[in-house]
C-alpha atoms as a PDB file:
ATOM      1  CA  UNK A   1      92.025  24.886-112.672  1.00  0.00           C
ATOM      2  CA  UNK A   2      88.258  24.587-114.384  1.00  0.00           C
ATOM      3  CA  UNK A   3      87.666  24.205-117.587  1.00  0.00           C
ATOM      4  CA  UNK A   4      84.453  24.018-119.572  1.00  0.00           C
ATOM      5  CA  UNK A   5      83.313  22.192-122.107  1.00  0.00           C
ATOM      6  CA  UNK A   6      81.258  24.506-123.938  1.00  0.00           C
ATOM      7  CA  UNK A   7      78.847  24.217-126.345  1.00  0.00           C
ATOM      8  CA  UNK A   8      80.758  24.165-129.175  1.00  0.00           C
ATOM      9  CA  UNK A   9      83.267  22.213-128.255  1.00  0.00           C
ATOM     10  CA  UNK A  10      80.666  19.493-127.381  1.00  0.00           C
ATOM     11  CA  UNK A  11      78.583  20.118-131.377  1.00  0.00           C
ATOM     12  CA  UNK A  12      82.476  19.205-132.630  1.00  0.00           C
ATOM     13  CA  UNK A  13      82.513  15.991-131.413  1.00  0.00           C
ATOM     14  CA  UNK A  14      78.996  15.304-131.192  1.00  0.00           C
ATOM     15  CA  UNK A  15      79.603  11.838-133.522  1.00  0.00           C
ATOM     16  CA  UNK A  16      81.106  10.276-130.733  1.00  0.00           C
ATOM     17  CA  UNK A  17      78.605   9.319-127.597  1.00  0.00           C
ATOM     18  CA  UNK A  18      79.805   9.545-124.417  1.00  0.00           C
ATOM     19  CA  UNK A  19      77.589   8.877-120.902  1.00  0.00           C
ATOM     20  CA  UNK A  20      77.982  10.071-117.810  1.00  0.00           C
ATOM     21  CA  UNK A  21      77.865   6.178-115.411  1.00  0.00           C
ATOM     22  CA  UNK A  22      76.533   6.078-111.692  1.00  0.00           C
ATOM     23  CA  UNK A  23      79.813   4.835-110.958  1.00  0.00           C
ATOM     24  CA  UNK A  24      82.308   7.079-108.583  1.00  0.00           C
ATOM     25  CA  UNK A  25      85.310   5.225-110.077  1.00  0.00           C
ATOM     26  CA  UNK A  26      84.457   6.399-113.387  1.00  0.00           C
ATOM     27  CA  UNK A  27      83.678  10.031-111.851  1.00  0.00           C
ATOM     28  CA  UNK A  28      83.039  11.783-115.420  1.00  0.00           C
ATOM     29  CA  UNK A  29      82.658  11.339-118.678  1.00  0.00           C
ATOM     30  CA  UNK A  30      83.036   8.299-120.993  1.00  0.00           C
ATOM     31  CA  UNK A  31      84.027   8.339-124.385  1.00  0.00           C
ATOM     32  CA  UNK A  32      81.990   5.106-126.162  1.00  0.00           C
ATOM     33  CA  UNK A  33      82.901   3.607-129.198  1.00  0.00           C
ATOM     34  CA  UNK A  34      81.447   1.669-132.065  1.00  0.00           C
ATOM     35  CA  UNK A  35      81.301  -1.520-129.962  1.00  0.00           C
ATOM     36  CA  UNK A  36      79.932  -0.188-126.848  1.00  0.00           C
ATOM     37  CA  UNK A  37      83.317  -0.060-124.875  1.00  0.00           C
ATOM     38  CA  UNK A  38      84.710   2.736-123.522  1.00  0.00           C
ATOM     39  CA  UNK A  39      87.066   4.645-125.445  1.00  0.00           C
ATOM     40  CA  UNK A  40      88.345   6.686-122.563  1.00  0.00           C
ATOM     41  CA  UNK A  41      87.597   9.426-119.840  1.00  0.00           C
ATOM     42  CA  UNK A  42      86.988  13.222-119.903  1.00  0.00           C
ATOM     43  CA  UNK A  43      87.071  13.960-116.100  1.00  0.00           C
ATOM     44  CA  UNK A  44      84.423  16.777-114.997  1.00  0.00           C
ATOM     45  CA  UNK A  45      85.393  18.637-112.704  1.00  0.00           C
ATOM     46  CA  UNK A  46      81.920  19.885-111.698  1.00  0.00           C
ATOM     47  CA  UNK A  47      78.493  19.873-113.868  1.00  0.00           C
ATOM     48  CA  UNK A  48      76.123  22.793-113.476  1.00  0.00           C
ATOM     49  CA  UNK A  49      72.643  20.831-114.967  1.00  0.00           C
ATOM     50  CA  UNK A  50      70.437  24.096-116.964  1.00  0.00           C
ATOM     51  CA  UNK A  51      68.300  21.664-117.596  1.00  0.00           C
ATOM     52  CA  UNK A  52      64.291  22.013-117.323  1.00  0.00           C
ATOM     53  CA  UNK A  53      61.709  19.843-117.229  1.00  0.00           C
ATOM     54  CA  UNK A  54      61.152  15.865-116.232  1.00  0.00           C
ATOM     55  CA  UNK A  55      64.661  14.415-115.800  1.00  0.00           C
ATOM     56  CA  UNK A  56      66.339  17.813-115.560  1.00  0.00           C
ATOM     57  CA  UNK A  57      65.374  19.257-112.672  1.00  0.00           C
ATOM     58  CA  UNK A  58      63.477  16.710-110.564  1.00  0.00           C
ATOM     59  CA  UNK A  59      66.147  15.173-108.836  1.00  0.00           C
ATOM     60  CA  UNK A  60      66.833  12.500-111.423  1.00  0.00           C
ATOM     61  CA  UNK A  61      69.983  13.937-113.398  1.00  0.00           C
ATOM     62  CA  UNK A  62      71.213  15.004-109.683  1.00  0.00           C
ATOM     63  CA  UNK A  63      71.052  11.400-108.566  1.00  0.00           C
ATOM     64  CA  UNK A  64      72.640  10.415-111.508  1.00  0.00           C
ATOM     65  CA  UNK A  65      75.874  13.180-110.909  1.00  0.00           C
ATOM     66  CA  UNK A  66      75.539  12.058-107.125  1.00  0.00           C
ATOM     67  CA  UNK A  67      76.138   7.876-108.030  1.00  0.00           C
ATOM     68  CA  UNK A  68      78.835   9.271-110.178  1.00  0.00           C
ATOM     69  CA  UNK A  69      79.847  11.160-107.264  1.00  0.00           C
ATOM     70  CA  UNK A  70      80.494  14.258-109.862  1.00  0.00           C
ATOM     71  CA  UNK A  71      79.932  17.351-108.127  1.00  0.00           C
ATOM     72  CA  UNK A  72      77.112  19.524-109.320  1.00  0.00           C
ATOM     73  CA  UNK A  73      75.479  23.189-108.813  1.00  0.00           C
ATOM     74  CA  UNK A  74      72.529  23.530-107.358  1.00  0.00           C
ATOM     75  CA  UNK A  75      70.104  21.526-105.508  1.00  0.00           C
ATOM     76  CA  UNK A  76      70.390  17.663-104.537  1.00  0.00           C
ATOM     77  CA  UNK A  77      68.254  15.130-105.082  1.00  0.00           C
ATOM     78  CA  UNK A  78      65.344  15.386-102.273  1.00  0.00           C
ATOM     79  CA  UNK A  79      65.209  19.413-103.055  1.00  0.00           C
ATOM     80  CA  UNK A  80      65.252  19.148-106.671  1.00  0.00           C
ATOM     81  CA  UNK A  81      62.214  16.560-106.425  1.00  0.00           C
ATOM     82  CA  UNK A  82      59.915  18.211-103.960  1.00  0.00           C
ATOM     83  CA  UNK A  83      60.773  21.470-105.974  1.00  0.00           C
ATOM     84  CA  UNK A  84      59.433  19.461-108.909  1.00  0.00           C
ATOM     85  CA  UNK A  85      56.415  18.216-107.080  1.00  0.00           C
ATOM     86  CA  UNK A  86      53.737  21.277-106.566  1.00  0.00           C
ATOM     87  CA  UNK A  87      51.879  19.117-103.762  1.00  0.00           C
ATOM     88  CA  UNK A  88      55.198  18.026-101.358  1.00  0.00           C
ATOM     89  CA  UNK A  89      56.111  21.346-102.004  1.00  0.00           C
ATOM     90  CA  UNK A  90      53.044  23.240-100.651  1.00  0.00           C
ATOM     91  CA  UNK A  91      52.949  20.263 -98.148  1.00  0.00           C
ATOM     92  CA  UNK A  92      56.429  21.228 -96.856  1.00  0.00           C
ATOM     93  CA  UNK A  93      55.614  24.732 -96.692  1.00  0.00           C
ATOM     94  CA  UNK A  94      52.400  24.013 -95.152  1.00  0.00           C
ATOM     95  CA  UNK A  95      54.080  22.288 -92.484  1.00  0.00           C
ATOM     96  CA  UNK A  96      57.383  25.067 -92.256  1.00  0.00           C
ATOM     97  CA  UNK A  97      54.196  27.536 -91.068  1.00  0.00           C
ATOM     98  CA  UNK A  98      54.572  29.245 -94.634  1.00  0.00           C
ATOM     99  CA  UNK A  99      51.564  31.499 -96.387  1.00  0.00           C
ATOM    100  CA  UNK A 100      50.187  29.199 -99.120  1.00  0.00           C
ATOM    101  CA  UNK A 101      46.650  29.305-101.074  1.00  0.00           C
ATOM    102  CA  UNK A 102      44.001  27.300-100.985  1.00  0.00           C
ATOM    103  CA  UNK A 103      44.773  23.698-102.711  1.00  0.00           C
ATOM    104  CA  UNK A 104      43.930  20.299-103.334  1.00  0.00           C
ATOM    105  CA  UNK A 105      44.713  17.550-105.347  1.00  0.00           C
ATOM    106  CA  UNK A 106      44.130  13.843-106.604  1.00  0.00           C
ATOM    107  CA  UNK A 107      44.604  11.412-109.505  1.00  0.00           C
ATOM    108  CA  UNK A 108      43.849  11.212-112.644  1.00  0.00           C
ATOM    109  CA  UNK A 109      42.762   7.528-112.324  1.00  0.00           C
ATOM    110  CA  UNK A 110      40.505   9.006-109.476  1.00  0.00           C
ATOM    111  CA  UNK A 111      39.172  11.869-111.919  1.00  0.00           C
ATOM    112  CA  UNK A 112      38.508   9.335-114.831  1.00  0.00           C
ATOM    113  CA  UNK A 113      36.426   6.809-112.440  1.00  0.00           C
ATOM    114  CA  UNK A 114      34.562   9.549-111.149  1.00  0.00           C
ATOM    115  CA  UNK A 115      34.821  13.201-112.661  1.00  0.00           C
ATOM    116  CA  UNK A 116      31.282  14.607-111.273  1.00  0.00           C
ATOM    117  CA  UNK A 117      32.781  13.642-107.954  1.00  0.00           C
ATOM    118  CA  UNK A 118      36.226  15.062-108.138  1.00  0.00           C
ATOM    119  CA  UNK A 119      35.000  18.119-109.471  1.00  0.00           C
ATOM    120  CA  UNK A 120      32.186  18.735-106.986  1.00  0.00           C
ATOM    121  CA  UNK A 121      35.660  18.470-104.668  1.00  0.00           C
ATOM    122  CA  UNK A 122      37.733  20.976-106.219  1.00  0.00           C
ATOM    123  CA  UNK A 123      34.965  23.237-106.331  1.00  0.00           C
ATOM    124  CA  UNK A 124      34.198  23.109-102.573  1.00  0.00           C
ATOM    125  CA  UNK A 125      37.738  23.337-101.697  1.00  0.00           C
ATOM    126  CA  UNK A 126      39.147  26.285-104.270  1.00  0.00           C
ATOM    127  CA  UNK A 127      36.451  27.746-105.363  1.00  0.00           C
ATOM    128  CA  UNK A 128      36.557  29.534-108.664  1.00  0.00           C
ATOM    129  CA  UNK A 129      38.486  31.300-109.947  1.00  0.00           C
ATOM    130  CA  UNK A 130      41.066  28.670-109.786  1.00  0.00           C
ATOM    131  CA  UNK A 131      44.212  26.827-111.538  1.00  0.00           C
ATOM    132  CA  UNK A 132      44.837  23.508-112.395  1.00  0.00           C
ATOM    133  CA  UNK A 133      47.819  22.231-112.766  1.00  0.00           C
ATOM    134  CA  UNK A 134      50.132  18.852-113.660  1.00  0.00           C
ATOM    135  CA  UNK A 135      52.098  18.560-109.860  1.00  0.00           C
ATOM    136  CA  UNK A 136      55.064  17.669-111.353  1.00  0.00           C
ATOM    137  CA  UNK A 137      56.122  20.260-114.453  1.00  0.00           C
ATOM    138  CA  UNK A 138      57.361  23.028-115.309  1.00  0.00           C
ATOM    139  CA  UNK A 139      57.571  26.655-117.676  1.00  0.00           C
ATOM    140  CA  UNK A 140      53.443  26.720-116.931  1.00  0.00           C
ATOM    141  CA  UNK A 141      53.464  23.663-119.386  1.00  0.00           C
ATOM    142  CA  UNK A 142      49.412  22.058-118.642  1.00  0.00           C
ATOM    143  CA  UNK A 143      48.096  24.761-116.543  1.00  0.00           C
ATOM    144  CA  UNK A 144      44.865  26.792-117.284  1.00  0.00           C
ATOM    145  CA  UNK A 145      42.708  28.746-115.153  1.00  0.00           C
ATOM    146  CA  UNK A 146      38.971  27.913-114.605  1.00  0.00           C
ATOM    147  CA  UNK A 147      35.836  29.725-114.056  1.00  0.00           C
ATOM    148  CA  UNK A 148      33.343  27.201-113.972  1.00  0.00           C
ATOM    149  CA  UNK A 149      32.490  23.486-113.789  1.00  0.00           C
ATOM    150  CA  UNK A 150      32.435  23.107-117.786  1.00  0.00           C
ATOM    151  CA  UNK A 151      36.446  25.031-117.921  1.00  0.00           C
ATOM    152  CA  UNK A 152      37.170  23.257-115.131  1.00  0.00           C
ATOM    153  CA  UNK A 153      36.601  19.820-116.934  1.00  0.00           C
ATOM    154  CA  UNK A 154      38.859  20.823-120.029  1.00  0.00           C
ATOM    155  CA  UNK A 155      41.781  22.289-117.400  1.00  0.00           C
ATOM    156  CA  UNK A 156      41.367  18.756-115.734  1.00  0.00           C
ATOM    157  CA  UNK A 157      41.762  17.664-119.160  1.00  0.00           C
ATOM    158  CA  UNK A 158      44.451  19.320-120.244  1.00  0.00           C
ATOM    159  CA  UNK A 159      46.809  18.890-117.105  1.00  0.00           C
ATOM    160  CA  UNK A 160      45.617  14.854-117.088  1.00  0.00           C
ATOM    161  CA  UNK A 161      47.753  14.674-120.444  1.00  0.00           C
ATOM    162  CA  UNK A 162      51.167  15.376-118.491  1.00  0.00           C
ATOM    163  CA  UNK A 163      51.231  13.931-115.547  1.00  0.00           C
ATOM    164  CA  UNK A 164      48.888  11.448-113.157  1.00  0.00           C
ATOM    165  CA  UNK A 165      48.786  13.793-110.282  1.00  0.00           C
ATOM    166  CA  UNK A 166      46.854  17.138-110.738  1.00  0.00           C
ATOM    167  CA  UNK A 167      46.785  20.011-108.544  1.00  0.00           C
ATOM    168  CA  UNK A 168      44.075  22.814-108.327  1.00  0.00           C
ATOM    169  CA  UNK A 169      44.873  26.042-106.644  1.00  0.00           C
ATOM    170  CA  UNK A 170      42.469  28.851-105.678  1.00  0.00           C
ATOM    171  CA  UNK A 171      42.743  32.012-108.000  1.00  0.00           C
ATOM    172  CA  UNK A 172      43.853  35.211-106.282  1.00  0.00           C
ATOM    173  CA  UNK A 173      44.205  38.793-107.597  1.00  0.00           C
ATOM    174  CA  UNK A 174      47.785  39.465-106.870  1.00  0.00           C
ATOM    175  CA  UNK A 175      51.024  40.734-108.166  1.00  0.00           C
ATOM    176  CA  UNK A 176      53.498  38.093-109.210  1.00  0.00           C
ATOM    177  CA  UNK A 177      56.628  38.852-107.344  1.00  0.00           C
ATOM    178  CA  UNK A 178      59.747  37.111-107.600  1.00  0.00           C
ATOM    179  CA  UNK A 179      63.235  36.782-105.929  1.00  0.00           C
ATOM    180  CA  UNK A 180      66.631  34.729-106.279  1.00  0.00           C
ATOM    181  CA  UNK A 181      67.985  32.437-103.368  1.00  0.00           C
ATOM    182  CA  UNK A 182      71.533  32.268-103.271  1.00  0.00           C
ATOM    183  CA  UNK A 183      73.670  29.947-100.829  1.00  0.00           C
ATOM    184  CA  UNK A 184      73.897  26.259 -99.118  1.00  0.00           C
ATOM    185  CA  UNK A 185      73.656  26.167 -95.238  1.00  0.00           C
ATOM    186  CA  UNK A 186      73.371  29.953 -95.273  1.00  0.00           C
ATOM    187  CA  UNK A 187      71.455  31.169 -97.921  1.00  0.00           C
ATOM    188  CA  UNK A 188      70.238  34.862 -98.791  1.00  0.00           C
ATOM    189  CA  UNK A 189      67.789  36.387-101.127  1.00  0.00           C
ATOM    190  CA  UNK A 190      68.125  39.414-103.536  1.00  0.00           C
ATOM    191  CA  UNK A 191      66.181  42.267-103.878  1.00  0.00           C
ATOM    192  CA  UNK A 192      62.750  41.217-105.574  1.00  0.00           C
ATOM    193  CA  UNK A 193      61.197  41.473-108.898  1.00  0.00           C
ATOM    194  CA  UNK A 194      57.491  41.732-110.329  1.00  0.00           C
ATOM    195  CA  UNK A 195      55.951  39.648-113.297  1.00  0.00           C
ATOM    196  CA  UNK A 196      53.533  42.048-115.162  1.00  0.00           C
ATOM    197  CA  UNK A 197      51.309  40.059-117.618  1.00  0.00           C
ATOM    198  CA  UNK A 198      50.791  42.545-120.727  1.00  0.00           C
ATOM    199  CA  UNK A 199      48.814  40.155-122.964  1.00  0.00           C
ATOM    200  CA  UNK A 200      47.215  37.059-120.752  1.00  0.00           C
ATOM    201  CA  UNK A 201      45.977  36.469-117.498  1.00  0.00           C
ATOM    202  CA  UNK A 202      48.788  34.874-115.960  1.00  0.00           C
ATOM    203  CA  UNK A 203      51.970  34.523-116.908  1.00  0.00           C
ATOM    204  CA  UNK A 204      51.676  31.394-119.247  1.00  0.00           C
ATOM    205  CA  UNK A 205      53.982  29.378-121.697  1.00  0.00           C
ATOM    206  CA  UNK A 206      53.084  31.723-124.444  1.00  0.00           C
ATOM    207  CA  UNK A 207      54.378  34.494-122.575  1.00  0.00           C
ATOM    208  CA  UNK A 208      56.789  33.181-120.780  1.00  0.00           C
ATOM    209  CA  UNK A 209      58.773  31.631-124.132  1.00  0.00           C
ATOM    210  CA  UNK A 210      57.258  32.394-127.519  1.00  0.00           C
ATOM    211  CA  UNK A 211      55.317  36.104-127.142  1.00  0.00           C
ATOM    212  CA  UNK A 212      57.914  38.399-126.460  1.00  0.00           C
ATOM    213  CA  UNK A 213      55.555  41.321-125.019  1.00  0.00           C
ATOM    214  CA  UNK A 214      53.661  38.504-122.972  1.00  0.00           C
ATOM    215  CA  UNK A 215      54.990  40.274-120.020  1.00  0.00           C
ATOM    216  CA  UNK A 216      57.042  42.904-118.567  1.00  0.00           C
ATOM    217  CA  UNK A 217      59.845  42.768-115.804  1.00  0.00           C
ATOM    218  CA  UNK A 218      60.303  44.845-112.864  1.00  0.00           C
ATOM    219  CA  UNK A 219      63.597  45.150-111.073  1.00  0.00           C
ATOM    220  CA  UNK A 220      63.528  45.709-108.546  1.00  0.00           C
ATOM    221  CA  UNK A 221      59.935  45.574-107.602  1.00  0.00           C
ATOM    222  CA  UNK A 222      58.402  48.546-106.560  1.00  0.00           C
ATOM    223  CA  UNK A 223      57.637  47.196-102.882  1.00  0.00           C
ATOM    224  CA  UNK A 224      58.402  49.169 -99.397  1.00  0.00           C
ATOM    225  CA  UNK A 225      61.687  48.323 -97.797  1.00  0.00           C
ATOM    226  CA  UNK A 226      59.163  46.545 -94.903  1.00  0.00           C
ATOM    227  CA  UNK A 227      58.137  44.625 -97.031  1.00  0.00           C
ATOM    228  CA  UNK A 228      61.281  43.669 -99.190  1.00  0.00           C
ATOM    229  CA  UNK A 229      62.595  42.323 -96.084  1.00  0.00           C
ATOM    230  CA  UNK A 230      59.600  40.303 -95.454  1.00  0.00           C
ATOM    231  CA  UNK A 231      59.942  38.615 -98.952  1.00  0.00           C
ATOM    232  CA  UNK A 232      63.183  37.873 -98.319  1.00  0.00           C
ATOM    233  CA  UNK A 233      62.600  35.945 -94.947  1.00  0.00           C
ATOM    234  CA  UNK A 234      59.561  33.916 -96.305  1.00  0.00           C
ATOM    235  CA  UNK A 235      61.832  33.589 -99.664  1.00  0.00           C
ATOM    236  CA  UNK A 236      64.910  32.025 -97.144  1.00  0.00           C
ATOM    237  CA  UNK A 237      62.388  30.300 -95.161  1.00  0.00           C
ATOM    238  CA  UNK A 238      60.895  28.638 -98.219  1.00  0.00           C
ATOM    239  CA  UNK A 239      64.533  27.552 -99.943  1.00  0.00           C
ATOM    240  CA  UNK A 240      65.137  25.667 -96.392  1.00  0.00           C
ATOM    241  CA  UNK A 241      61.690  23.787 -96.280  1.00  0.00           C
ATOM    242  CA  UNK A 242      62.963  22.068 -99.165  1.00  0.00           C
ATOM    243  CA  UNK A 243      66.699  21.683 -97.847  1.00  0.00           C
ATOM    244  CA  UNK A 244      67.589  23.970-101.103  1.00  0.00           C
ATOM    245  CA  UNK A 245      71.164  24.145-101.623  1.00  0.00           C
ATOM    246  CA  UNK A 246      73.106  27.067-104.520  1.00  0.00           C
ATOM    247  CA  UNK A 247      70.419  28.673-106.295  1.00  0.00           C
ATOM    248  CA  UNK A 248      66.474  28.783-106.424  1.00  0.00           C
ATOM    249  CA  UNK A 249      64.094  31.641-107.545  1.00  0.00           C
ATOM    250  CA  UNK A 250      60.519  31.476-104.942  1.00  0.00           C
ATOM    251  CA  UNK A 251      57.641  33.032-106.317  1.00  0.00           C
ATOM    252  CA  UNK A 252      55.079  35.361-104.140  1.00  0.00           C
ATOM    253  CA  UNK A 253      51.800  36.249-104.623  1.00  0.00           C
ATOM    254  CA  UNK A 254      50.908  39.830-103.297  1.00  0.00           C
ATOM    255  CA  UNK A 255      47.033  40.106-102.831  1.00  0.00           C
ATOM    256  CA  UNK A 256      46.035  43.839-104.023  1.00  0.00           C
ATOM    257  CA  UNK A 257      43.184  43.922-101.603  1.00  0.00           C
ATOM    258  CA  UNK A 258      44.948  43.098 -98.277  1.00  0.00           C
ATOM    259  CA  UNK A 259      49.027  43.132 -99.066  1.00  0.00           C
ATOM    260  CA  UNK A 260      49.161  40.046 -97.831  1.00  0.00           C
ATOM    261  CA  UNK A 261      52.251  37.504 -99.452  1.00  0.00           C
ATOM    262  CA  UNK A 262      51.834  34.177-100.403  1.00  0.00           C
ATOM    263  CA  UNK A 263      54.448  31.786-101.258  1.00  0.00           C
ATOM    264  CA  UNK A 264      53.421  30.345-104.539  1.00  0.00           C
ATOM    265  CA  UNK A 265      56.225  28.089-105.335  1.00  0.00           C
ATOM    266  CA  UNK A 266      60.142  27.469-105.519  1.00  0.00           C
ATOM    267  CA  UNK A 267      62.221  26.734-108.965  1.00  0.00           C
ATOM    268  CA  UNK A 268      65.276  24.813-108.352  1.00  0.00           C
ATOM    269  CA  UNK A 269      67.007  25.741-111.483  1.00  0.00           C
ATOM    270  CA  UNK A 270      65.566  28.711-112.504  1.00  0.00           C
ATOM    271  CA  UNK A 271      66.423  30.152-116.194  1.00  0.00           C
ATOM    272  CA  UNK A 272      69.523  31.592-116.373  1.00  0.00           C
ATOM    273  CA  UNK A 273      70.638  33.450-119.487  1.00  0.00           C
ATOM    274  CA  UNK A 274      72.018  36.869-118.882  1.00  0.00           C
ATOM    275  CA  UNK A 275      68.539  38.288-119.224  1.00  0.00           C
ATOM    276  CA  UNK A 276      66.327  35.736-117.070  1.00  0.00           C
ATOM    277  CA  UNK A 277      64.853  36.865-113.682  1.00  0.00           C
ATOM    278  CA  UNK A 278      67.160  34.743-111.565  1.00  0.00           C
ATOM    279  CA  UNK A 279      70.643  36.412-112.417  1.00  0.00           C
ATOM    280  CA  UNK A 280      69.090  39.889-112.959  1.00  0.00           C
ATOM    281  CA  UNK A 281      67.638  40.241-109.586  1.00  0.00           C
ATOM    282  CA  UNK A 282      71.336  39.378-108.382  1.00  0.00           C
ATOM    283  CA  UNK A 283      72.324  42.307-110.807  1.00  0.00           C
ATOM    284  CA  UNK A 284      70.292  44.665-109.125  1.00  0.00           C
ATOM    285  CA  UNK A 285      71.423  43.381-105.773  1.00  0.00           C
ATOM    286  CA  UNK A 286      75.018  44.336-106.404  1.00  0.00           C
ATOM    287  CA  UNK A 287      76.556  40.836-107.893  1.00  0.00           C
ATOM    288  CA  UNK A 288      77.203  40.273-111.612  1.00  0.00           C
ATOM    289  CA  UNK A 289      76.162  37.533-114.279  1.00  0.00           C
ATOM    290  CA  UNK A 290      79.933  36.413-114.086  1.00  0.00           C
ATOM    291  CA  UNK A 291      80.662  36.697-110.322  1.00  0.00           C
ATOM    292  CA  UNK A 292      77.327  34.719-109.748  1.00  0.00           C
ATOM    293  CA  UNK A 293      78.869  31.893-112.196  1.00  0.00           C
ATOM    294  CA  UNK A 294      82.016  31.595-109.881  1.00  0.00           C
ATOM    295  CA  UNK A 295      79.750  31.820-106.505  1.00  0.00           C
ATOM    296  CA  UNK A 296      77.577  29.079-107.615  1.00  0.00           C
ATOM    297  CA  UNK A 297      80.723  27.056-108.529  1.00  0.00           C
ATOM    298  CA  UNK A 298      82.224  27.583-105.074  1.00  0.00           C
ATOM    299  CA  UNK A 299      78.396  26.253-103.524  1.00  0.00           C
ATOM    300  CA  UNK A 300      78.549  23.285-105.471  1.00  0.00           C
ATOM    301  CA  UNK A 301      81.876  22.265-104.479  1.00  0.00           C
ATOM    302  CA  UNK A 302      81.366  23.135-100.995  1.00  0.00           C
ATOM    303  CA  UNK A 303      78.540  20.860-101.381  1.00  0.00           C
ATOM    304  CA  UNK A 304      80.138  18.302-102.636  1.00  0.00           C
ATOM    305  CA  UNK A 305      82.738  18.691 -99.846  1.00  0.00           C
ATOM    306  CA  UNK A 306      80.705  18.924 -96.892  1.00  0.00           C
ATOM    307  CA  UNK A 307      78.604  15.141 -98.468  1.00  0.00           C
ATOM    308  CA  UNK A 308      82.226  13.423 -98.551  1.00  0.00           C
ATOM    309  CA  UNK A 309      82.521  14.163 -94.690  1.00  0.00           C
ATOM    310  CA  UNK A 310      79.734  11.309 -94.118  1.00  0.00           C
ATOM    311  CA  UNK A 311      80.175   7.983 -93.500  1.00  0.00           C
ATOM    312  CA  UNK A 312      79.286   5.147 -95.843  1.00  0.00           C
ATOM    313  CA  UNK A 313      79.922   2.146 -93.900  1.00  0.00           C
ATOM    314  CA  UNK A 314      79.023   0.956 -90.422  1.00  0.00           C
ATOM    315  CA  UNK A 315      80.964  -1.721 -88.284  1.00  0.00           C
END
């Protein structure tokens, strides 16, 4: 039997710490007390991490569950951090033969030595319009689009202040479609969706979190069934460059001039109240919020499962 420890029950007891240890003896968590030693064990009996951001979804609270040898939903520790990472990423889809724009990238200690230089570089390479963007963050946290050298600077700027690696992609005018990856050795993809900026120029923080009319959600996307099925390939295609395992959301561009798709990026734990984009594609696919719960359950313990068949020890 599962049981959950929901919010609530977790505000209750809040005044007493508990940590989760990278131990697999422990495999759970660990009531501390006032002195520092343990004051007993709540075995989990899987963890599903909604957790964004640095630490959350970058492979570092996954490595954590995996030393604990807790299982977990969603993807391990590689996928999680090259989901995390916009250059692996387009690197691995690059390399898996994948549609990607236009990119480069360098670091900030490069940019701050040199800034005529770099930017001479991204401007040869991308072009303008383009985006700039910290490689490793999420929720369009740092990103701006530029239209010449002097925005370019301040987006260079900007992204600089979260994180040492910056990425600059070449703008597009495209549709922002969207679809859900669901599955471990097997995966499939739901029927798309479409991002339709009402009050910026791409879908940014602001609209993604604060402005409520900052955009407008299709589902499904008005697409032909030719090409829904090509979305889905390139979407399946994408979740396996990255060795994705249980969930992901992979995010399309869909040029207006030529209908050509580009694969703009994978989230490895994509938001997932009952009215984000991740469970409300599945919605319109045919499966519901709570049936999705239970399937993503089943894929992390399958998971889990199919790690404990490896060795650990040679002689």
């Amino acid at each position: 039997m599962i049981r959950a420890l929901l919010p609530g029950a977790v505000m209750n007891s809040a005044d007493q710490p508990v940590a989760i240890f990278g131990d697999p003896t422990e495999q759970g968590l660990t009531r501390l007390t006032d002195d520092g030693t343990s004051g007993g064990r709540e075995k989990l009996d899987i963890v599903f991490p909604v957790l964004h951001g640095t630490f959350g979804e970058d492979g570092t609270i996954q490595g954590l569950l995996e030393m604990a040898d807790v299982p977990y939903v969603g993807c391990g520790v590689l996928a999680s951090a090259a989901g995390m990472d916009k250059v692996v990423m387009k690197c691995l889809f690059r390399d898996a033969g994948l549609p990607i724009v236009d990119f480069t990238h360098f670091i900030r200690t490069q940019w701050e030595a040199d800034p005529e230089k770099i930017e001479k570089r991204v401007i040869d390479e991308t072009g303008f319009p383009c985006f700039v963007k910290p490689a490793n963050l999420g929720s369009s946290v740092g990103i701006s689009r530029a239209t010449d050298q002097e925005s370019l600077h301040r987006a260079i700027e900007l992204a600089a202040k979260f994180d040492r690696r910056i990425v600059v992609e070449k703008g597009v005018d495209a549709r922002e479609i969207e679809i859900s990856v669901l599955g471990n050795d097997e995966p499939v993809a739901s029927l798309p969706g479409e991002i339709v900026p009402q009050t910026a120029e791409f879908y940014d923080y602001n609209s993604k979190y604060i402005n409520d009319n900052g955009a407008r959600l299709v589902i499904p996307a008005e697409l032909s069934p030719e090409m829904i099925t090509e979305i889905q390939a390139l979407a399946v295609r994408a979740f396996q460059a990255i060795d994705g395992s249980g969930l992901g959301r992979v995010d399309f561009f869909l040029e207006r001039a030529t209908s050509k798709l580009i694969v703009n990026e994978i989230n490895t734990m994509p938001g997932f109240t009952s009215i984000s984009m991740y469970p409300k594609l599945w919605e319109a696919t045919g499966i519901g919020y709570s049936e999705l719960i239970d399937r993503l359950v089943e894929l992390g313990f399958e998971r889990h499962h199919e790690k404990s068949r490896n060795s650990t020890s040679y002689s």
